[in-house]
C-alpha atoms as a PDB file:
ATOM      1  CA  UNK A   1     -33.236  69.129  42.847  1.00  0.00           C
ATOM      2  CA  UNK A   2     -30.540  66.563  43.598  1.00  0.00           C
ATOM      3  CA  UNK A   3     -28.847  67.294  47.580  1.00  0.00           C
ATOM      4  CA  UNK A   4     -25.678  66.498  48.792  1.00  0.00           C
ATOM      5  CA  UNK A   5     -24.578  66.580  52.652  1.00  0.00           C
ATOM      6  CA  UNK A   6     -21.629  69.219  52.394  1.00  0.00           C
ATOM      7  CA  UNK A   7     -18.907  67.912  54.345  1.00  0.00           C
ATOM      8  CA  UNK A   8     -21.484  65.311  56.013  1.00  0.00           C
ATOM      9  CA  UNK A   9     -24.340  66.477  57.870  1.00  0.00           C
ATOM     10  CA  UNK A  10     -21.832  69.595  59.356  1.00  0.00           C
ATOM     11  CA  UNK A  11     -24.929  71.341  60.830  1.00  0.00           C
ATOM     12  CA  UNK A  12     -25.497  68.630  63.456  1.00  0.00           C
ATOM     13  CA  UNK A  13     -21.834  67.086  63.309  1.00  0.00           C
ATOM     14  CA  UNK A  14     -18.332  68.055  63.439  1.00  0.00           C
ATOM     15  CA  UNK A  15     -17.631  68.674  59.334  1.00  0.00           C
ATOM     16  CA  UNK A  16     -15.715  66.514  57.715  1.00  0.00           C
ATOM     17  CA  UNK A  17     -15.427  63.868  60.080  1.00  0.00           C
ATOM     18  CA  UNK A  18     -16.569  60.480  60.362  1.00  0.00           C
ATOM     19  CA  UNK A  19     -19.846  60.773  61.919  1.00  0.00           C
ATOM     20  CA  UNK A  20     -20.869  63.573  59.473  1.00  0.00           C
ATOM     21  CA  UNK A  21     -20.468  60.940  56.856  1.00  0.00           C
ATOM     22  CA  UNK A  22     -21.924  58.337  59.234  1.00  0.00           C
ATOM     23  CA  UNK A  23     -25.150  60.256  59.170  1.00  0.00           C
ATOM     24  CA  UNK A  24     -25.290  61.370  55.758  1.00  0.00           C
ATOM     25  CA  UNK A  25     -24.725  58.362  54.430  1.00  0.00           C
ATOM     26  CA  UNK A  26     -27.894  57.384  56.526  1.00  0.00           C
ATOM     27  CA  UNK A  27     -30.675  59.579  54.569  1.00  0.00           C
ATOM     28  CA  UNK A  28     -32.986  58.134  51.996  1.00  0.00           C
ATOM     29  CA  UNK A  29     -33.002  60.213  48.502  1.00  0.00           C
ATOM     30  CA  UNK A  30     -29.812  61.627  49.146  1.00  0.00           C
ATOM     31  CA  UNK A  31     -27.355  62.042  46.217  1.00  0.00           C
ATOM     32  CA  UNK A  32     -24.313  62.162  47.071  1.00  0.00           C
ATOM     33  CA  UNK A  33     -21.553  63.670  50.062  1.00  0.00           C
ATOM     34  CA  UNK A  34     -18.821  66.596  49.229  1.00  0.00           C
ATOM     35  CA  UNK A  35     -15.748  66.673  51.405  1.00  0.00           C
ATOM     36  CA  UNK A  36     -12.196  68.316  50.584  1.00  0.00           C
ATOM     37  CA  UNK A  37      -8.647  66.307  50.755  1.00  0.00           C
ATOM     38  CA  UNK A  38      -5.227  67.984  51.409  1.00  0.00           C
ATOM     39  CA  UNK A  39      -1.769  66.309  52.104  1.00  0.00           C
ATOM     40  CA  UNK A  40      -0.205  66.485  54.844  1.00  0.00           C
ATOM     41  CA  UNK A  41       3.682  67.155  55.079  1.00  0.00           C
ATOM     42  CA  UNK A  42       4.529  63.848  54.919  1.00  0.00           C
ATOM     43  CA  UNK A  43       1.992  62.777  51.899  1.00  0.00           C
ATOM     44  CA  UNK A  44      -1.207  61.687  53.737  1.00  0.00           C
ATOM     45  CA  UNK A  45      -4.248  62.530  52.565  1.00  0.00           C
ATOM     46  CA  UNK A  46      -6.985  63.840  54.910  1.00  0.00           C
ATOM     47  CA  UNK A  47     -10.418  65.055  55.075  1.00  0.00           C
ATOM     48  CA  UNK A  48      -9.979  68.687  55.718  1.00  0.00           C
ATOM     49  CA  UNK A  49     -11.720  71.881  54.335  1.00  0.00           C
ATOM     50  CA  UNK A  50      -9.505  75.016  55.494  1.00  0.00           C
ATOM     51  CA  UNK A  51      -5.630  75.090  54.529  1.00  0.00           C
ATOM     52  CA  UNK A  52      -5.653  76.096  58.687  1.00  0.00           C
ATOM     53  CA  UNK A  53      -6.460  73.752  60.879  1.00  0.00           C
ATOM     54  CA  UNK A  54      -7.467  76.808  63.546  1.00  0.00           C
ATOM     55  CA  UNK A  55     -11.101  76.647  62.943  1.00  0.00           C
ATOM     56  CA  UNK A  56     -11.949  73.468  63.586  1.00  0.00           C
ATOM     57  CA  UNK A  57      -9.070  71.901  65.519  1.00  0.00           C
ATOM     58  CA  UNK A  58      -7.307  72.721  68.976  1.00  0.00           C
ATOM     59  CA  UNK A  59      -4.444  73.447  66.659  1.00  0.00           C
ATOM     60  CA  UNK A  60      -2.679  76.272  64.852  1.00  0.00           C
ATOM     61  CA  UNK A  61      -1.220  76.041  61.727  1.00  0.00           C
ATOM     62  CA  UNK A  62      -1.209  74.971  58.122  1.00  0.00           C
ATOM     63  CA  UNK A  63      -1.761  71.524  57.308  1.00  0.00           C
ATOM     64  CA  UNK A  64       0.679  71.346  55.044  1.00  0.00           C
ATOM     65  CA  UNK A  65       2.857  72.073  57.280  1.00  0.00           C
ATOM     66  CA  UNK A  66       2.300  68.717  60.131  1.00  0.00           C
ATOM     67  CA  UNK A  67       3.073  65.276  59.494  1.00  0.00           C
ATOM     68  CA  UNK A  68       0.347  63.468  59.311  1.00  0.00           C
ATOM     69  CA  UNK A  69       0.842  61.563  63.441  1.00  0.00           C
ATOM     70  CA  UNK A  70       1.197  65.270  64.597  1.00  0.00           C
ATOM     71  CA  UNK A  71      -2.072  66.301  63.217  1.00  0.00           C
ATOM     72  CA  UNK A  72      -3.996  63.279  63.842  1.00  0.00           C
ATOM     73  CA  UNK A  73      -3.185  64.338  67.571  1.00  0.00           C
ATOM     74  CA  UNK A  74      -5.486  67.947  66.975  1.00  0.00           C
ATOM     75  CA  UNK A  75      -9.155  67.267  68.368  1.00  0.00           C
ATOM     76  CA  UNK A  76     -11.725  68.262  66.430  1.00  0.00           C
ATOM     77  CA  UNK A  77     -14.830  68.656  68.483  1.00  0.00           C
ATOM     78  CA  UNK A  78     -17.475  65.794  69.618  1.00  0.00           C
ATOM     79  CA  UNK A  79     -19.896  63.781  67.423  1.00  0.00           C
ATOM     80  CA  UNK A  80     -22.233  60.932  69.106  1.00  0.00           C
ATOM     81  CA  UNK A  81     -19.773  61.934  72.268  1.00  0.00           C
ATOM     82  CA  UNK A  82     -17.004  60.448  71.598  1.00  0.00           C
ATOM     83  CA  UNK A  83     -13.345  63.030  70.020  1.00  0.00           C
ATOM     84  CA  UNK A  84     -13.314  63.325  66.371  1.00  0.00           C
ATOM     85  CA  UNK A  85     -10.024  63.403  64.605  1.00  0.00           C
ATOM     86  CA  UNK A  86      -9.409  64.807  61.014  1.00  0.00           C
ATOM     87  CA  UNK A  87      -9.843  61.629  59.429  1.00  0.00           C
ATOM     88  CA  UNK A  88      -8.036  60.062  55.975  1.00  0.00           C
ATOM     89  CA  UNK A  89      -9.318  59.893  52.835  1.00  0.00           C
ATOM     90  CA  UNK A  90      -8.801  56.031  53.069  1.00  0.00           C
ATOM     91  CA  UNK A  91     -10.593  56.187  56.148  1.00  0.00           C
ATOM     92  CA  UNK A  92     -13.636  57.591  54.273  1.00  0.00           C
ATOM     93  CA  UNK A  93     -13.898  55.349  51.774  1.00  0.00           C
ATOM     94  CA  UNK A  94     -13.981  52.593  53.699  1.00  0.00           C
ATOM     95  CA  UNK A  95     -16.393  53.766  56.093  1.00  0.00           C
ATOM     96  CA  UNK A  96     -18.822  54.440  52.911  1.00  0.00           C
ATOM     97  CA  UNK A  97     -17.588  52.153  49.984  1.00  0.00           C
ATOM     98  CA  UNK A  98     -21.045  50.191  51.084  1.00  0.00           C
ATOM     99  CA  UNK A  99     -23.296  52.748  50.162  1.00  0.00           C
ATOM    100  CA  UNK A 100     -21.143  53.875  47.317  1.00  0.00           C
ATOM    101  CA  UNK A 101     -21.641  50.725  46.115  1.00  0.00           C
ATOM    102  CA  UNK A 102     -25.270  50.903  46.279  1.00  0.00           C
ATOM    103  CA  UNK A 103     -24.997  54.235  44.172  1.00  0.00           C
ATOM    104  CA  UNK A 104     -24.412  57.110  46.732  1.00  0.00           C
ATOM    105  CA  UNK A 105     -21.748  59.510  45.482  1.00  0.00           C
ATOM    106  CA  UNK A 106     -18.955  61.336  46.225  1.00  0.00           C
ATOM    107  CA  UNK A 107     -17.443  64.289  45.789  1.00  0.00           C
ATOM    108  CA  UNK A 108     -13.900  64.759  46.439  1.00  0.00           C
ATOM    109  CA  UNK A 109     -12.668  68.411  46.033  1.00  0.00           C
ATOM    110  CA  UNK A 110      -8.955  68.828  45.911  1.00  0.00           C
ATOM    111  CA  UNK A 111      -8.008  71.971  48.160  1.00  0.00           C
ATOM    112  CA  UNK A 112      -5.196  73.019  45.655  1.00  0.00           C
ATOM    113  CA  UNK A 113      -5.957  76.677  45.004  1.00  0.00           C
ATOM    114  CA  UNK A 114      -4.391  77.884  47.849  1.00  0.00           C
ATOM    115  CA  UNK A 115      -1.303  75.514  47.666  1.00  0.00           C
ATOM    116  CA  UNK A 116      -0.208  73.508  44.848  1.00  0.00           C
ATOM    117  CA  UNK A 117       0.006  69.910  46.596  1.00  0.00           C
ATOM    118  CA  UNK A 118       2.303  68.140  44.120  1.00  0.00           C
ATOM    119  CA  UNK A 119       0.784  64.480  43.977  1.00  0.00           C
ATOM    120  CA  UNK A 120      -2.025  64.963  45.118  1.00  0.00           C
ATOM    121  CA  UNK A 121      -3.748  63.707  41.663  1.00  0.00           C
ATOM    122  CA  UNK A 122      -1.781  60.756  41.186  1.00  0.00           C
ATOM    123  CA  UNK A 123      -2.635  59.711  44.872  1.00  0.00           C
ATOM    124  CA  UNK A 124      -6.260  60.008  44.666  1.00  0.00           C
ATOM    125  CA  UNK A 125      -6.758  58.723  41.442  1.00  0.00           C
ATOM    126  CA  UNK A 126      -4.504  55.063  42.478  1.00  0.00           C
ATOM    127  CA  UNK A 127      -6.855  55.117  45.716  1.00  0.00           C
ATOM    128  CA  UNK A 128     -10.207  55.163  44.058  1.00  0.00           C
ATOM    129  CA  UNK A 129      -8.834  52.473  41.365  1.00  0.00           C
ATOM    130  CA  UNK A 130      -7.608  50.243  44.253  1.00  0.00           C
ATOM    131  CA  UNK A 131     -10.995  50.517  46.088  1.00  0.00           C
ATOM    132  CA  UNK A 132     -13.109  49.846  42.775  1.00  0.00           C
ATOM    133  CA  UNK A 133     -15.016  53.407  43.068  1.00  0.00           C
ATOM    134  CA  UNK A 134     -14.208  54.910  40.197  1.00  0.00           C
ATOM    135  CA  UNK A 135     -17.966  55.285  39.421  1.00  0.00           C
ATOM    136  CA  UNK A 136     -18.694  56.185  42.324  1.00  0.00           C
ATOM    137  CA  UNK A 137     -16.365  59.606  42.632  1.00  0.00           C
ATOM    138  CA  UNK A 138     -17.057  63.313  41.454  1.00  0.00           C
ATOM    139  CA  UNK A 139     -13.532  65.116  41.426  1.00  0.00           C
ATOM    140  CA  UNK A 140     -14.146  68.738  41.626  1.00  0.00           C
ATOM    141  CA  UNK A 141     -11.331  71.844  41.981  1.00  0.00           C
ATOM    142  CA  UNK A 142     -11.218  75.591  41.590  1.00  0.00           C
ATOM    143  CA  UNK A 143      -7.883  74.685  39.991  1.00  0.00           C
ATOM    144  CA  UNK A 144      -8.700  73.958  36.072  1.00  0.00           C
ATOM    145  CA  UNK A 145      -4.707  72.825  35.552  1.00  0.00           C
ATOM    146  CA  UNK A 146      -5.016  69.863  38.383  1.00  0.00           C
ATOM    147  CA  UNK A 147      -8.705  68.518  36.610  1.00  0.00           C
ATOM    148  CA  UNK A 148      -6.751  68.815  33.341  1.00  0.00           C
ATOM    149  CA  UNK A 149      -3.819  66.457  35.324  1.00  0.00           C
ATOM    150  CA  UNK A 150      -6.327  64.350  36.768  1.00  0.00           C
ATOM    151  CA  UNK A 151      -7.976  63.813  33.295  1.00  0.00           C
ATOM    152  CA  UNK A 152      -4.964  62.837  31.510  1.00  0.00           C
ATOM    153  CA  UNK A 153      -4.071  59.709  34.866  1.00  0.00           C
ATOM    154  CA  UNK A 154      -7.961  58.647  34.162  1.00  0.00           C
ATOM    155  CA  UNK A 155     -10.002  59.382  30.897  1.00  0.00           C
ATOM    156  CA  UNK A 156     -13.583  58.202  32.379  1.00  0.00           C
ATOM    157  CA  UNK A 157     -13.249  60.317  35.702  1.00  0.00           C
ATOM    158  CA  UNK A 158     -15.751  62.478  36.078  1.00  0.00           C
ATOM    159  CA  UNK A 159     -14.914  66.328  36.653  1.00  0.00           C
ATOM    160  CA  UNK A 160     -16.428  69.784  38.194  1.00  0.00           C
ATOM    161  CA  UNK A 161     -14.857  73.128  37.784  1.00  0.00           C
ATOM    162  CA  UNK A 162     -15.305  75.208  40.738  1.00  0.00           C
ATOM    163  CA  UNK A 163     -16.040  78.961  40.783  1.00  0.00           C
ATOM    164  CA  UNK A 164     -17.622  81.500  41.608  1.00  0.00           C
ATOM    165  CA  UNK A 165     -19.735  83.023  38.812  1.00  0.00           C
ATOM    166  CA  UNK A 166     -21.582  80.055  36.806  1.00  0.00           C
ATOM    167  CA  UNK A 167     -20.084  82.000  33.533  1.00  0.00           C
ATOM    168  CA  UNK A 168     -16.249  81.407  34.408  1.00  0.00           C
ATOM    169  CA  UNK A 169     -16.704  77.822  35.850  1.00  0.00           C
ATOM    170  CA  UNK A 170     -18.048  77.525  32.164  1.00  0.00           C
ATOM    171  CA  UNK A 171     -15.371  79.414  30.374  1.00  0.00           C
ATOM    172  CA  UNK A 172     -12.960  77.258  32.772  1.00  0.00           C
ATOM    173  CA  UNK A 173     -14.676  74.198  31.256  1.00  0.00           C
ATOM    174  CA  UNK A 174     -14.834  75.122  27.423  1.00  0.00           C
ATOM    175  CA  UNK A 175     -11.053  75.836  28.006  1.00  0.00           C
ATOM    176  CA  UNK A 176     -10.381  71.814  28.104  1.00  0.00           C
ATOM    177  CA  UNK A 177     -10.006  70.804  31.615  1.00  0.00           C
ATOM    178  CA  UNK A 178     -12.110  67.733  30.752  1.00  0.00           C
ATOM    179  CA  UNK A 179     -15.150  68.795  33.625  1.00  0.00           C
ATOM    180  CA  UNK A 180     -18.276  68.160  32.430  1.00  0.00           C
ATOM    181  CA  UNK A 181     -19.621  70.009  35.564  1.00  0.00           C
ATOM    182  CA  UNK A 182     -19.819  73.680  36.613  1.00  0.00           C
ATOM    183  CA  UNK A 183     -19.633  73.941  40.378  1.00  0.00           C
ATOM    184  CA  UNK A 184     -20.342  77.842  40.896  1.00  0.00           C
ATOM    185  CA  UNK A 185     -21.778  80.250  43.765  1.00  0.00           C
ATOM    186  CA  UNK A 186     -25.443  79.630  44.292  1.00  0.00           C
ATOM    187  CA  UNK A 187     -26.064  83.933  44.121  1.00  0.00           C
ATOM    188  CA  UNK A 188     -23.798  84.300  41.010  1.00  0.00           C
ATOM    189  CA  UNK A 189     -25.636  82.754  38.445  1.00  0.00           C
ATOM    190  CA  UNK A 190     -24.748  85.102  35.797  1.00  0.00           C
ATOM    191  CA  UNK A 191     -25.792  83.151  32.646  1.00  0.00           C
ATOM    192  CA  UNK A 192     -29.537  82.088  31.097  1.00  0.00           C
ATOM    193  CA  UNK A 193     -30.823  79.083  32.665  1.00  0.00           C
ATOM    194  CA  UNK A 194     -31.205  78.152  28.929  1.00  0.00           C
ATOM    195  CA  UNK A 195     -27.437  78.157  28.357  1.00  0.00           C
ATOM    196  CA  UNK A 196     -26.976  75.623  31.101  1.00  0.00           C
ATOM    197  CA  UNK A 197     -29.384  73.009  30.157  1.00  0.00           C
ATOM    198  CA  UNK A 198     -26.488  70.467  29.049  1.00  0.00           C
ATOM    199  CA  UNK A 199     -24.467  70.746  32.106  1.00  0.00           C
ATOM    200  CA  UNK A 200     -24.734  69.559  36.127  1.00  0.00           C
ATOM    201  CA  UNK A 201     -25.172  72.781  37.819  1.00  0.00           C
ATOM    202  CA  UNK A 202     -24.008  71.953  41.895  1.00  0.00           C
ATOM    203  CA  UNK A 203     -24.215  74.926  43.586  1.00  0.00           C
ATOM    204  CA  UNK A 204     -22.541  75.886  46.639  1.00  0.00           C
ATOM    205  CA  UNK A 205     -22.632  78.108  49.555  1.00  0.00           C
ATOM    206  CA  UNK A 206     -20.821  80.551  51.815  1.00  0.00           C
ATOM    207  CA  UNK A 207     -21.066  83.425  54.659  1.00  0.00           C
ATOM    208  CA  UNK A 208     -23.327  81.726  57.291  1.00  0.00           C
ATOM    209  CA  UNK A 209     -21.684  78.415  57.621  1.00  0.00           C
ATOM    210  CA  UNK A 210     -25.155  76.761  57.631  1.00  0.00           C
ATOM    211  CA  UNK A 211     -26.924  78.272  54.201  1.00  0.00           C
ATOM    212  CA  UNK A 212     -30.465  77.298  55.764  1.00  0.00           C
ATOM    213  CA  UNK A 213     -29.463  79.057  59.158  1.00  0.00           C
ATOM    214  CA  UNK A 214     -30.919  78.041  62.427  1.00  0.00           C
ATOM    215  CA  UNK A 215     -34.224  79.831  62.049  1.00  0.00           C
ATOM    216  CA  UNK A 216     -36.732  77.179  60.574  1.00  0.00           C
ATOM    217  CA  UNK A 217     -36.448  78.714  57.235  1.00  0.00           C
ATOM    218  CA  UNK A 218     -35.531  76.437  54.545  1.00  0.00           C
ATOM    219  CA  UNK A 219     -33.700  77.351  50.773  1.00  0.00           C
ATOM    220  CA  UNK A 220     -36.207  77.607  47.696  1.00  0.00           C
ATOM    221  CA  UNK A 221     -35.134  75.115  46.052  1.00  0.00           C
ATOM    222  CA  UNK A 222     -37.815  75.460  43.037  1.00  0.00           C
ATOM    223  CA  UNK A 223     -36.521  79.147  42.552  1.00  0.00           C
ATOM    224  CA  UNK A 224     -33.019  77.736  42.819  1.00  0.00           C
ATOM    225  CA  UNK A 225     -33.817  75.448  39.935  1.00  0.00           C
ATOM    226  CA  UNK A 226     -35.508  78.019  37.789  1.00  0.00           C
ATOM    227  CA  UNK A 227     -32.341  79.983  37.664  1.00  0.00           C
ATOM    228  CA  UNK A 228     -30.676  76.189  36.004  1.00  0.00           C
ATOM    229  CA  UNK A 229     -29.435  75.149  39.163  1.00  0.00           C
ATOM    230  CA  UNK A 230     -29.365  71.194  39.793  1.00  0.00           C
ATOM    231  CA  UNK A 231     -27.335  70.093  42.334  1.00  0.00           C
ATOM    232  CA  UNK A 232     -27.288  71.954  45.588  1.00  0.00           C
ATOM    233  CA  UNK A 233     -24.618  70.946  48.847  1.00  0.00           C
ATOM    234  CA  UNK A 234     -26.532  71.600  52.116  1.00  0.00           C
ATOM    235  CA  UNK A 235     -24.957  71.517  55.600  1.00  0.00           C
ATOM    236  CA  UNK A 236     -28.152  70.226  56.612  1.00  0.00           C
ATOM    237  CA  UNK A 237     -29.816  67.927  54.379  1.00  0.00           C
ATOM    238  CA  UNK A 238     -31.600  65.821  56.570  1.00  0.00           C
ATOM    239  CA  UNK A 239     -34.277  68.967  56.898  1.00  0.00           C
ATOM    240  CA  UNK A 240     -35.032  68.412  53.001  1.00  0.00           C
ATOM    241  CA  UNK A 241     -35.024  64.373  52.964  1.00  0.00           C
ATOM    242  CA  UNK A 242     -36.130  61.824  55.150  1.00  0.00           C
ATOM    243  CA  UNK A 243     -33.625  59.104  56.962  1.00  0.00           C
END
């Protein structure tokens, strides 16, 4: 089973911030990292998960909806005591392109299912090209129309269709979005492990922000894989790999 820290290590950290990354990018046998990107009303790009920046900022609102110098003023939470800010995409990559380099991944999920942020594509793709990471980046969306966009402004990029049952992320992908990865619900694998065998199946998580909750227990990951799974994202993955 291949793990990636979902939005960093976002158990022990503020999510999607630069120390989540910091860490994750710190454990041995990890994968890759997932985080999400949105723009900003003035065309930024940022590390953000929720089209609100209520639950995890001081703020209220929409992102879409600040400039990006009004939002960076929202405070986040703590991590390694010191204020986390919702940080750029830019910002990320530089903070990782060394272990990228050295083969780490990254997933970069465009949040444009709620709101269609026109650009958004064409931005991320340039980045990644100037940086030299095209190798190095996963683009994944529930949003089969922006992979297809993304697909036609780089041919090699490599794509995962988000959904929730494993069957429509695969109907979503025979449709010709140009994924060659299904990125469903880990509880709504509704197809034959058997019918998957040719894909990356990442699974991800919801409910309980933590999937392996605070009790000791950990996921089966062996059961997980039976069912053709993968690829998991943990909020915790330092409890399944060593730094």
């Amino acid at each position: 089973m291949k793990i990636w820290a979902h939005r960093g290590c976002s158990q022990r950290y503020p999510e999607n911030t630069l120390t989540a990354f910091e860490k994750a990018a710190e454990i041995r046998g990890l994968i890759g990292i997932e985080l999400d990107i949105q723009l900003t009303k003035d065309g930024e790009m940022v590390v953000i998960h929720d089209e609100k920046v209520d639950r995890t900022t001081d703020g209220t609102g929409y992102v879409k909806d600040y400039t990006f110098r009004q939002l960076r003023v929202l405070q986040i939470g703590y991590g390694e005591g010191k204020p986390e800010r919702i940080p750029t995409i830019e910002e990320v990559l530089e903070l990782l392109t060394p272990r990228l380099k050295e083969g780490l991944k990254l997933n970069i999920e465009l949040k444009n299912s709620v709101f269609s942020y026109r650009g958004m594509e064409e931005k991320i793709v340039e980045l990644v090209h100037q940086k030299g990471l095209q190798k190095s980046i996963v683009y994944s969306s529930f949003s089969a129309l922006s992979l297809e966009r993304l697909k036609g402004l780089d041919r090699e990029a490599e794509l995962g269709i988000l959904d929730r049952k494993v069957s429509d992320c695969l109907y979503k992908l025979k449709g010709g979005c140009g994924a060659v990865a299904l990125h469903p619900h880990w509880r709504d694998m509704d197809l034959p492990a058997e019918q998957l065998k040719e894909y990356a199946v990442r699974a991800w998580f919801t409910g309980h922000l933590y999937p392996e909750k605070p009790t000791g227990t950990v996921l089966d990951l062996k059961a997980l894989e039976e069912q053709g799974i993968t690829d998991v994202f943990l909020n915790e993955p330092e409890r399944y790999l060593q730094k």
